[in-house]
Protein backbone atom coordinates (compact mmCIF):
# COMPACT_ATOMS: atom_id res chain seq x y z
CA UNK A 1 -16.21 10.32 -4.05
CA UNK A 2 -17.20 11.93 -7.73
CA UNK A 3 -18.42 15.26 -7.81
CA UNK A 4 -19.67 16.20 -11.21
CA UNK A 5 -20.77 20.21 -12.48
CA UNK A 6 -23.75 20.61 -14.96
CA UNK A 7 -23.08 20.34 -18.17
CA UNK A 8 -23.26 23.18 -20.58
CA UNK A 9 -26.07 22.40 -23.35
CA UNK A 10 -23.90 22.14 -26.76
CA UNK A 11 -24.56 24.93 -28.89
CA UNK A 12 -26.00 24.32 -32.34
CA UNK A 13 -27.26 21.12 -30.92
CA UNK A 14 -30.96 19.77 -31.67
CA UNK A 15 -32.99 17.88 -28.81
CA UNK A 16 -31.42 16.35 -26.05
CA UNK A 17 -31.38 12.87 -27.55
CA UNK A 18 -29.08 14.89 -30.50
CA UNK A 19 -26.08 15.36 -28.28
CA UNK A 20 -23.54 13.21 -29.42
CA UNK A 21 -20.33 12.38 -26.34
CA UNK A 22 -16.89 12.16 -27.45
CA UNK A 23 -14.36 9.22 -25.85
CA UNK A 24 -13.70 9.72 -22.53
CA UNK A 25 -9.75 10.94 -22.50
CA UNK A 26 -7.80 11.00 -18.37
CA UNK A 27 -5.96 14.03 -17.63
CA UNK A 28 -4.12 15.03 -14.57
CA UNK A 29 -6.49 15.10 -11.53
CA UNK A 30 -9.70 14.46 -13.93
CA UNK A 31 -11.55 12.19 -16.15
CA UNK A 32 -13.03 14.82 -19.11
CA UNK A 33 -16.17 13.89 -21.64
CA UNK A 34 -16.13 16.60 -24.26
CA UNK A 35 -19.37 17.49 -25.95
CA UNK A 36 -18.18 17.23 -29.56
CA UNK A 37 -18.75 20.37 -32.10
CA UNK A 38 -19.30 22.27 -28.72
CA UNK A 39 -15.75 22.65 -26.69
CA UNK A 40 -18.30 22.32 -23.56
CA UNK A 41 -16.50 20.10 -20.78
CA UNK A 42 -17.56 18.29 -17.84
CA UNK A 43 -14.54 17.65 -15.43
CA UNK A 44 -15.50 14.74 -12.77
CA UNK A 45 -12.76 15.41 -9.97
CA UNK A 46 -11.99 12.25 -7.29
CA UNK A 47 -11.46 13.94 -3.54
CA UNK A 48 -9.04 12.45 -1.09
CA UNK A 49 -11.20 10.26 1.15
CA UNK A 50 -12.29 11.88 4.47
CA UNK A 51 -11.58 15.83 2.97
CA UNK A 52 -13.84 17.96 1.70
CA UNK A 53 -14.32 19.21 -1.67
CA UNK A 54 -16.30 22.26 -3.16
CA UNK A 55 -17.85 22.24 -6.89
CA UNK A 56 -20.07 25.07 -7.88
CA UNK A 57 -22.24 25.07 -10.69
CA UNK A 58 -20.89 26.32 -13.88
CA UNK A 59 -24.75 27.40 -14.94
CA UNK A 60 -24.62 29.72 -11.32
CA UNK A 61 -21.19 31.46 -12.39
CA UNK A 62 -22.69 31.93 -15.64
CA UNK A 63 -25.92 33.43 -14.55
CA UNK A 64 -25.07 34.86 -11.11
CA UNK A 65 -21.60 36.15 -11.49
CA UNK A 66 -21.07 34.76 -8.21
CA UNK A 67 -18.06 32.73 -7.06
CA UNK A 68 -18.99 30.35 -4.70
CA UNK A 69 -17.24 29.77 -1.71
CA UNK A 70 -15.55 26.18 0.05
CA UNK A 71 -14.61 25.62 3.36
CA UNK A 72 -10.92 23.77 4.26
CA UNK A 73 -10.34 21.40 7.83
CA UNK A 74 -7.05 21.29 9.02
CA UNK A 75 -4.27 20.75 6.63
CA UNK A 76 -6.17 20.96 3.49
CA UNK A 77 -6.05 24.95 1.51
CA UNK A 78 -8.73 26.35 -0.91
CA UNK A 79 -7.26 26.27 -4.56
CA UNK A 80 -8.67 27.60 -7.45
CA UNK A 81 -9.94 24.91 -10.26
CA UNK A 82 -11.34 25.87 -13.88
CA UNK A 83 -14.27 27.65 -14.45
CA UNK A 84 -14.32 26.74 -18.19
CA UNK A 85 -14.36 22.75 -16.75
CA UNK A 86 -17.55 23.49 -14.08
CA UNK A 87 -15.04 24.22 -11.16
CA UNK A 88 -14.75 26.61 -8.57
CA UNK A 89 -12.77 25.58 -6.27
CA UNK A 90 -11.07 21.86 -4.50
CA UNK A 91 -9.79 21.44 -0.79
CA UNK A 92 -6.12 20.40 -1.18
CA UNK A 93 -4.21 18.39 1.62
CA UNK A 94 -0.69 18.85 3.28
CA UNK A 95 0.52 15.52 4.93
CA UNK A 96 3.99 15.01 6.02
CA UNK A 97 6.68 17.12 3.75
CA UNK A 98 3.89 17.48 0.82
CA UNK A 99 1.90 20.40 -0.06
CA UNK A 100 -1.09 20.92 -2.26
CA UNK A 101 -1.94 17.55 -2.60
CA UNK A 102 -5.13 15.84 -3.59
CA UNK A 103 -6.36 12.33 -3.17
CA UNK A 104 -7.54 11.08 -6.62
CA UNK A 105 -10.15 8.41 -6.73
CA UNK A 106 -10.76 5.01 -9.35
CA UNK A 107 -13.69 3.96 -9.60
CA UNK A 108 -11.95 0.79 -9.71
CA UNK A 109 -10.91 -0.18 -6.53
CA UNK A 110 -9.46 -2.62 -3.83
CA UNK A 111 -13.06 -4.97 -4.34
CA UNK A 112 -13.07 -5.18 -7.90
CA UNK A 113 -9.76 -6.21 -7.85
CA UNK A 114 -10.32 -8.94 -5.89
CA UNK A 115 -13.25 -10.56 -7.55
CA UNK A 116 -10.85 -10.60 -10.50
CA UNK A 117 -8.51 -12.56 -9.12
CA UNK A 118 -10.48 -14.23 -6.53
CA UNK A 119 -8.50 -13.43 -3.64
CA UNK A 120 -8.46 -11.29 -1.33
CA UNK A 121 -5.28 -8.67 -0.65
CA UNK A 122 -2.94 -9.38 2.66
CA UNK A 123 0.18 -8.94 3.63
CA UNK A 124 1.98 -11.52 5.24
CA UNK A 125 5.04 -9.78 7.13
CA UNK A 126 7.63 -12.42 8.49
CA UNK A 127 9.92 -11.34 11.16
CA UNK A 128 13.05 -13.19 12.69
CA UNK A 129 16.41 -12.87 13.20
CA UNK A 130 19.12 -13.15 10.90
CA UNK A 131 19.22 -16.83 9.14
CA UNK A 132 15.66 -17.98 10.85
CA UNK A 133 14.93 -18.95 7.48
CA UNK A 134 12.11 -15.74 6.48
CA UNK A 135 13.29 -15.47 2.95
CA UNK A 136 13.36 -19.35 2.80
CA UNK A 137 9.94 -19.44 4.03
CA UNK A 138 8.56 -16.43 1.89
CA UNK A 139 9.83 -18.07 -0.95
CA UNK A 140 8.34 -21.73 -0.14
CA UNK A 141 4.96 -19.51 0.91
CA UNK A 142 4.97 -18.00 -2.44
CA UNK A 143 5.57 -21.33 -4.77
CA UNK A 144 2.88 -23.16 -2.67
CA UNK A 145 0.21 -20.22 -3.38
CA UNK A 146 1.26 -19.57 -7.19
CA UNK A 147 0.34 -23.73 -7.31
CA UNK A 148 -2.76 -22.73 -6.29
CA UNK A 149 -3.35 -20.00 -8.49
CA UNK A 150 -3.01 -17.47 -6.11
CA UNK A 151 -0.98 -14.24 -7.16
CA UNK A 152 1.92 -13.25 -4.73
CA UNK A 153 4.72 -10.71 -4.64
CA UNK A 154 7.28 -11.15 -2.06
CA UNK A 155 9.10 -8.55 -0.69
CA UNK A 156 12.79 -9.78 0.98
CA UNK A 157 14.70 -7.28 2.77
CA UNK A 158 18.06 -7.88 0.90
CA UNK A 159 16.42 -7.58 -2.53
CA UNK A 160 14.89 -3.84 -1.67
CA UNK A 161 18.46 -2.77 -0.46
CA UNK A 162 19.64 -3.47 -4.24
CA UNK A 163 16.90 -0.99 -5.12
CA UNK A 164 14.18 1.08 -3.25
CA UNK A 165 16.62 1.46 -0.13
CA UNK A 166 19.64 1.56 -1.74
CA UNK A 167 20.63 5.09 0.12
CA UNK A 168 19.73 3.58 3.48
CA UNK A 169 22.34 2.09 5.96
CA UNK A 170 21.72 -0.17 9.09
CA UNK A 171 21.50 2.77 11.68
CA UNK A 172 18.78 2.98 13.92
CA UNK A 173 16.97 5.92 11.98
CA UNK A 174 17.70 4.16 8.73
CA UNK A 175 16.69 0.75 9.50
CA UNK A 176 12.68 2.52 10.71
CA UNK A 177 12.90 4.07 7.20
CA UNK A 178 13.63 1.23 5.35
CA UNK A 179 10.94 -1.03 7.22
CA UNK A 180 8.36 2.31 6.87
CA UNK A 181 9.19 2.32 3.01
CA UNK A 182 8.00 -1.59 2.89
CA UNK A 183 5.42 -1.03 4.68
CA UNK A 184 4.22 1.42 1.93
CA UNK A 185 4.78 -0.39 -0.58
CA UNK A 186 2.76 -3.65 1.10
CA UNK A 187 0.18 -1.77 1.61
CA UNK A 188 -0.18 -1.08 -1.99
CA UNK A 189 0.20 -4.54 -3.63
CA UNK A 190 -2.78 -5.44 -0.71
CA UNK A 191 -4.24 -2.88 -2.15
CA UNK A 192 -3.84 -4.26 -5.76
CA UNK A 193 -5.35 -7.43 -4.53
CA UNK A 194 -1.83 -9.32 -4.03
CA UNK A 195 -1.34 -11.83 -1.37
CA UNK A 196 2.59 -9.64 -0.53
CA UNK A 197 4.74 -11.54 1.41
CA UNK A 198 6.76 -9.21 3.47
CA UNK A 199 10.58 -10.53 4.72
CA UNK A 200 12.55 -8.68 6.74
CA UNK A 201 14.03 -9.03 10.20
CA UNK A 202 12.06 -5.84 11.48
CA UNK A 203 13.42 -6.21 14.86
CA UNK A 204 11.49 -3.62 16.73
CA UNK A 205 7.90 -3.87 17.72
CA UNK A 206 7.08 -0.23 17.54
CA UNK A 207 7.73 -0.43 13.56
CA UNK A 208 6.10 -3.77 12.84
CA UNK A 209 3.31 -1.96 14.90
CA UNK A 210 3.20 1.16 12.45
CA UNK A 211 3.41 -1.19 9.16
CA UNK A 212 -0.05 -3.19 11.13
CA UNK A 213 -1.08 0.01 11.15
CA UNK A 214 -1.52 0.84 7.73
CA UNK A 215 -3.94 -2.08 6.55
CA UNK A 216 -7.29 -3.24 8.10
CA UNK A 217 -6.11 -5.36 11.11
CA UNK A 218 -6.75 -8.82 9.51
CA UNK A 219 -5.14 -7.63 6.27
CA UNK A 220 -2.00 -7.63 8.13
CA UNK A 221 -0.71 -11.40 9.05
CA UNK A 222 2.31 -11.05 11.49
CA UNK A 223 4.81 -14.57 11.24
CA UNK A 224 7.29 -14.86 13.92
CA UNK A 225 9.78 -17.55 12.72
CA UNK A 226 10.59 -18.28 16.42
CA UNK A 227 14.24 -19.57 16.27
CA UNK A 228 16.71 -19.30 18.46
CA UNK A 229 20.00 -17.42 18.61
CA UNK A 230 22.06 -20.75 18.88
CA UNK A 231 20.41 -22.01 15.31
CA UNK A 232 20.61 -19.19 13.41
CA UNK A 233 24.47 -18.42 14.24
CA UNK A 234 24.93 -22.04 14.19
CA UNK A 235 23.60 -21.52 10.47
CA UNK A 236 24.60 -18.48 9.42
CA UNK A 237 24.30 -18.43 5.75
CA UNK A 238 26.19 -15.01 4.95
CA UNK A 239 29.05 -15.38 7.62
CA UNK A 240 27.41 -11.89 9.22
CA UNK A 241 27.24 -13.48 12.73
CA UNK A 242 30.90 -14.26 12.63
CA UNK A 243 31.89 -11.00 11.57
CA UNK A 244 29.79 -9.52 14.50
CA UNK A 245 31.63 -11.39 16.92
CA UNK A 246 34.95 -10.24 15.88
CA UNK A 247 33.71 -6.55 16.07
CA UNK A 248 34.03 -5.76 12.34
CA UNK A 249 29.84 -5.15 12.24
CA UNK A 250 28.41 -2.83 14.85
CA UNK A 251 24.82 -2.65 15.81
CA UNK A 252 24.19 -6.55 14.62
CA UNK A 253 20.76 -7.65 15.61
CA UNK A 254 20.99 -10.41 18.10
CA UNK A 255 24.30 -9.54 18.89
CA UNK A 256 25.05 -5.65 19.99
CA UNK A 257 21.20 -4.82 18.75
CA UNK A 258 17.55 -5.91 20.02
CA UNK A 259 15.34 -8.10 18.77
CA UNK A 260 11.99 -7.52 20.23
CA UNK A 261 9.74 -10.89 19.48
CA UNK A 262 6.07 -10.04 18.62
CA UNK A 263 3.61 -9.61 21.52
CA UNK A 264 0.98 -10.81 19.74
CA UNK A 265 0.88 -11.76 16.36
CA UNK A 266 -1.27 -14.06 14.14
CA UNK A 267 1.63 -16.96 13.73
CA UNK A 268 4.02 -18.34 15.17
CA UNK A 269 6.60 -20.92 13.85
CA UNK A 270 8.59 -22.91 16.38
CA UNK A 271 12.18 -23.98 15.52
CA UNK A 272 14.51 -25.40 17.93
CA UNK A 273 18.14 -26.89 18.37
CA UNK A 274 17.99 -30.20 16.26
CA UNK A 275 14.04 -30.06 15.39
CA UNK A 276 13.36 -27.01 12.73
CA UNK A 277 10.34 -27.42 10.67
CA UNK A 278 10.60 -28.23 6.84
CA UNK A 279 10.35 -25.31 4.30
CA UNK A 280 7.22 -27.02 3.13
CA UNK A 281 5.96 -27.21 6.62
CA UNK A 282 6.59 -23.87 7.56
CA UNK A 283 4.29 -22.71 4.00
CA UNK A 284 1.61 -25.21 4.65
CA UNK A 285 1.29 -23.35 8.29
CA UNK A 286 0.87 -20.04 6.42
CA UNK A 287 -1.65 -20.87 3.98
CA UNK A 288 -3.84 -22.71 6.98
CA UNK A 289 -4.44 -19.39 8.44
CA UNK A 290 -5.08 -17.78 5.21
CA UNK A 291 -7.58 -20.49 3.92
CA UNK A 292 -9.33 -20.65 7.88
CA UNK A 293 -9.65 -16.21 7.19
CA UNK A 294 -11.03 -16.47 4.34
CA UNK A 295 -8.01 -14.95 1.90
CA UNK A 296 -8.27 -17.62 -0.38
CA UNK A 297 -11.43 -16.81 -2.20
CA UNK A 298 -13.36 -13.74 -2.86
């Protein structure tokens, strides 16, 4: 939402068709149009969606004296703006740990971004246990789209921990962070218009569940690469299910930690002992369901 104040008449200025508008330059919390030979501004200010916002009238201040007045809900404070820019006064947000905050608006957004590409933004989140084969099927997923000409970003649990969750370890409080912090940053490349494919083992429901959250319901494609214990230690591609069982890693999912298998999710691929589906397979599943929903084209 835009509000805008009145703008001050330039000074010196002939008729109305004389004005003459300077480039549009972005500050901080505003898009400004200066009125050239006049130092008049207009300040357009982008509220957080759902909160409230008050703008007075730079023409009333001028005229009245008067300082109008803005009401605040719950969680969001009154804070002065700039009277020479038109403003009065903005409704500021607290949410979580963060104070004074305001939601800034573009007027291009989540749409727009999509016709360009001609897609529409999803994440696909794969969950399974250790060596189901997610990152080999996020991977697969992701080469099959880009032949397409689809734009992807994948997002592999591993890689992150070199990075974004470096400073996060595999205890229970750590592990909700670190699937919390991709969920954040899925939500964004959706967002962006990017088909994200999300890998991680995300063992627990109640986190998948708060990552769903975050997106419109059919934004958020849930992939359960259903294989069984048996395969993946019999596979065990980093030698982490060995170590488990000789007690040198604690709280090993599958092993000393829960999985908990989605309830209901959107897909579900089947391996079993002796009869695993090819990495090609597996993709071709994936981009059914996203060509059936309509993800495909704009």
């Amino acid at each position: 939402m835009l509000a805008r104040a009145p703008p001050r008449p330039c000074s010196g200025a002939g008729a109305a068709g004389d004005v003459s508008w300077g480039p549009v330059g972005v500050g901080r919390g505003a898009a400004r149009r200066r009125c050239q030979g006049a130092g008049a501004v207009i300040k357009l200010v982008a509220a957080r969606p759902g909160a409230r916002m008050a703008v007075a009238a730079a023409a009333r201040k001028r005229t009245t004296g008067t300082e109008p007045l803005a009401a605040a809900g719950d969680g969001e404070q009154i804070v002065n703006g700039s009277a020479a820019a038109g403003l009065s006064k903005l409704v500021t947000s607290t949410v979580g740990k963060s104070t004074n905050i305001l939601w800034h608006d573009c007027p291009i957004g989540q749409h727009e971004r999509q016709k360009l590409l001609n897609q529409k933004g999803c994440v696909v989140w794969i969950t399974g246990l250790s060596g189901s084969g997610k990152s080999t099927l996020a991977c697969a997923l992701s080469r099959e789209l880009h032949s397409r000409g689809h734009l992807t970003y994948v997002l592999d649990g591993d890689n992150l921990r070199h990075g974004l969750n470096r400073d996060l370890s595999f205890k229970a409080e750590d592990r909700a962070e670190n699937i919390r912090r991709v969920g954040e940053v899925a939500k964004l490349l959706a967002d962006a218009g990017l088909i994200c494919i999300a890998s991680l083992i995300s063992p627990y429901r109640s986190d998948r569940s708060a990552c769903r959250s975050l997106l419109p319901n059919s934004s958020f494609i849930e992939v359960f690469l259903n294989a069984p214990l048996e395969v993946c230690e019999a596979r065990d591609p980093k030698g982490l299910y060995k170590l488990a069982r000789a007690g040198k890693i604690k709280g090993f999912t599958g092993i000393d930690d829960p999985y908990e298998p989605p309830s209901d999710c959107e897909i579900v691929i089947q391996c079993k002992v002796g009869d695993c589906p090819s990495p090609k397979s597996m993709a071709d599943q994936v981009v059914s369901y996203l060509e059936a929903n309509g993800f495909l084209q704009d």
